[in-house]
Structures are given as structure tokens and as C-alpha cells.
N, C-alpha and C. Protein backbone atom coordinates (compact mmCIF):
# COMPACT_ATOMS: atom_id res chain seq x y z
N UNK A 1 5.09 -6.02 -3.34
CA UNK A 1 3.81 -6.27 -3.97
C UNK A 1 3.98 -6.21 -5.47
N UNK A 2 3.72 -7.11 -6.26
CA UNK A 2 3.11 -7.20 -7.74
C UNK A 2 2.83 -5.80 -8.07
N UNK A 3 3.22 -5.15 -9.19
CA UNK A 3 3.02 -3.97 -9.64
C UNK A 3 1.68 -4.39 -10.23
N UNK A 4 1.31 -5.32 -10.71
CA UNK A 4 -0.08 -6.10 -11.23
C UNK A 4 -1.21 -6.67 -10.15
N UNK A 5 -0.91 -6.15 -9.10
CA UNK A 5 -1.83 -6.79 -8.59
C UNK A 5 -3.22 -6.47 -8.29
N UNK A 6 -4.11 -6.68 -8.08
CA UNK A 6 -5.14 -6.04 -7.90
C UNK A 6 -5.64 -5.72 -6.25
N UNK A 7 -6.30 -5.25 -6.06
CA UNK A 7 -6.75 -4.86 -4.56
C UNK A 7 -7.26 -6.72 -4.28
N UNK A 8 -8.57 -6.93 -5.21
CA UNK A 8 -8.84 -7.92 -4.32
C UNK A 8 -8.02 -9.28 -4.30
N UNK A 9 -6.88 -9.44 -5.44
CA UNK A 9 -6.09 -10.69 -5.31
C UNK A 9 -5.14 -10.60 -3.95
N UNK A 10 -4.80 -8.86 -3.63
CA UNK A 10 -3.74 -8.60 -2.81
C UNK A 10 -5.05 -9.35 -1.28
N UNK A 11 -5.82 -9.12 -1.28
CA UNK A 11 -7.34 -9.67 0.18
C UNK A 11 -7.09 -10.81 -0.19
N UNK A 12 -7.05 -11.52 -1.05
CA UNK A 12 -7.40 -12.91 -1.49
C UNK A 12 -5.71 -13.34 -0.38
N UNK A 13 -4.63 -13.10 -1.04
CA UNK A 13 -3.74 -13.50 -0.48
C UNK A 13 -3.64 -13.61 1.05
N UNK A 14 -3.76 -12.57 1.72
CA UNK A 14 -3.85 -12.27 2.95
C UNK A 14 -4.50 -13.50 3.75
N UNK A 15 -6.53 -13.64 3.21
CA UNK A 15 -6.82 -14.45 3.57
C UNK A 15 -6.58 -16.27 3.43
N UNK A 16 -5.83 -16.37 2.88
CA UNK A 16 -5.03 -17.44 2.58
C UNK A 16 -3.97 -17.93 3.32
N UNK A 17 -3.01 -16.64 3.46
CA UNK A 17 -2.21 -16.61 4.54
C UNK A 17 -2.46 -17.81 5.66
N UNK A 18 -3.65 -16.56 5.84
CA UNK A 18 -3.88 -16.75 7.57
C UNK A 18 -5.36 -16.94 7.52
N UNK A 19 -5.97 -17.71 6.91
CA UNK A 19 -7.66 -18.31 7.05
C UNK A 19 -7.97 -18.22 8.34
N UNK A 20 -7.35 -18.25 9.48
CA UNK A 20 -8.19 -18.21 10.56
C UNK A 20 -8.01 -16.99 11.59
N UNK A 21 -7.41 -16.10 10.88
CA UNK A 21 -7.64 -15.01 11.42
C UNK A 21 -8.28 -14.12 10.74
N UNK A 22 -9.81 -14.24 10.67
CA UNK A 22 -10.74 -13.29 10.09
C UNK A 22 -11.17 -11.64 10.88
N UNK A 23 -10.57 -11.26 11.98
CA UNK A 23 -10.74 -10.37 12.25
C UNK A 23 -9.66 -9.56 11.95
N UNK A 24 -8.09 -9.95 11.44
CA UNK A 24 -7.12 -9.28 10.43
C UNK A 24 -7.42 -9.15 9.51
N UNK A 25 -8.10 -10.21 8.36
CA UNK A 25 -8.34 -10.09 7.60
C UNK A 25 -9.67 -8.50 7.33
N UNK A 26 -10.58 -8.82 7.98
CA UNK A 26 -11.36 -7.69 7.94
C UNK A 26 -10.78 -6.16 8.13
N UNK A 27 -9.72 -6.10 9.27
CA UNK A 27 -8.85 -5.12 9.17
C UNK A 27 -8.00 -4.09 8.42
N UNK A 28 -7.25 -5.91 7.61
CA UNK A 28 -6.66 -5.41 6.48
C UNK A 28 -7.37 -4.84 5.25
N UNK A 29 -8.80 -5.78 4.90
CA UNK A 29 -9.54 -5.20 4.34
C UNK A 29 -9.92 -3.51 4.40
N UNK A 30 -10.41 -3.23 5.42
CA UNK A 30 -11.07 -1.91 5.95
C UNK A 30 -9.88 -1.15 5.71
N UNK A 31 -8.05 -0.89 6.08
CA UNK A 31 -7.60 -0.37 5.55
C UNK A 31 -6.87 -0.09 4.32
N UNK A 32 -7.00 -1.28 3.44
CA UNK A 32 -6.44 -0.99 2.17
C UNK A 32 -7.44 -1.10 1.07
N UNK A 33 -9.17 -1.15 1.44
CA UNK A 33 -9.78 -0.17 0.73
C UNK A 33 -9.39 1.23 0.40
N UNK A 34 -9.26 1.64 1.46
CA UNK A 34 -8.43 3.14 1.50
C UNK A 34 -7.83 3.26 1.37
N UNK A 35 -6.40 2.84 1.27
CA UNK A 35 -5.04 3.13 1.35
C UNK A 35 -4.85 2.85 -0.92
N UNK A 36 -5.76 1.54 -0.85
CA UNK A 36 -5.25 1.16 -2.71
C UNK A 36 -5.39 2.27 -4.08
N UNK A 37 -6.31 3.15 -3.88
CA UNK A 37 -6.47 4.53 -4.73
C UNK A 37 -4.98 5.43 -4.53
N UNK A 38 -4.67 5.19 -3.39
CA UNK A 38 -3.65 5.95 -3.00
C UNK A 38 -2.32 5.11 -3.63
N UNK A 39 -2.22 4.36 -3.54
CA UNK A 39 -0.83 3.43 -3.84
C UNK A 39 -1.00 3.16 -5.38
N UNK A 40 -2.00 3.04 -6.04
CA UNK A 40 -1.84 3.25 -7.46
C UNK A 40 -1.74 4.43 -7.94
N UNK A 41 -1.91 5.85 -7.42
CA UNK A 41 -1.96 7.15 -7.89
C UNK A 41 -0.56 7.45 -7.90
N UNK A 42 0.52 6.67 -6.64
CA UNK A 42 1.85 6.93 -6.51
C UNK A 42 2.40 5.87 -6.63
N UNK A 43 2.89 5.54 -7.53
CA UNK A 43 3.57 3.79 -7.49
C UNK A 43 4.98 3.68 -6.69
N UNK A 44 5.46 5.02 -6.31
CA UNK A 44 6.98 4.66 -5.40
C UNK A 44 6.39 4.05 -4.56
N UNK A 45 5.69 4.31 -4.00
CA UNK A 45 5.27 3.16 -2.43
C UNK A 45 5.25 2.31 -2.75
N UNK A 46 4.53 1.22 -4.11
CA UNK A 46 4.15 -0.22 -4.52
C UNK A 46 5.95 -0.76 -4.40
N UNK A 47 6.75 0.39 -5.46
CA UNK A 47 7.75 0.16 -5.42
C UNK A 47 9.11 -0.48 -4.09
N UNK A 48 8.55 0.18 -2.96
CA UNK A 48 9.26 0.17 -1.98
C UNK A 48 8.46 -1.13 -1.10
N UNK A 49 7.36 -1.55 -1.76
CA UNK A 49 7.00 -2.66 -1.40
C UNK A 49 6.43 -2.65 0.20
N UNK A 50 5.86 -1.52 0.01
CA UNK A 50 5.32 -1.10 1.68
C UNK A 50 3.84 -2.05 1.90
N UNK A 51 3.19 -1.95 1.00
CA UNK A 51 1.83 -2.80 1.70
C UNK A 51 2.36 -4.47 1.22
């Protein structure tokens, strides 16, 4: 992941991906609302390129 990226460009991508799977997309949404406070507070994870 882009050390620059933002939460919603990282959704934007996703749904792009895969436009027709809107119930991943909502998924992914619902967990990396939560998860993105967390991954900018610790950047080794961005680093290791986990989400």
C-alpha cells in the first residue's frame, strides 16, 4: 500500500477492482474503517504491505 494513501482512495481502488462485487466491497469497507486509525498510528504494517 502507498504510504500516501488515503482510506478512501485505498475503497475507491478496491471498488474498481471488482465493481461487481458490492457486498466485498461493503466488507472491506466496514473493516478498514477500523483497522485505518490503526495502520497509520503504526506504519510497520503499511510497511509490510498487509492491507
Amino acid at each position: 500500500m502507498d504510504q500516501a494513501c488515503s482510506l478512501e482512495s485505498f475503497l475507491n481502488r478496491v471498488q474498481q477492482r471488482d465493481p461487481h462485487q458490492s457486498e466485498f466491497a461493503q466488507a472491506v469497507r466496514e473493516v478498514m474503517t477500523t483497522l485505518w486509525p490503526f495502520l497509520e498510528q503504526n506504519p510497520r504494517y503499511r510497511q509490510m504491505s498487509l492491507p
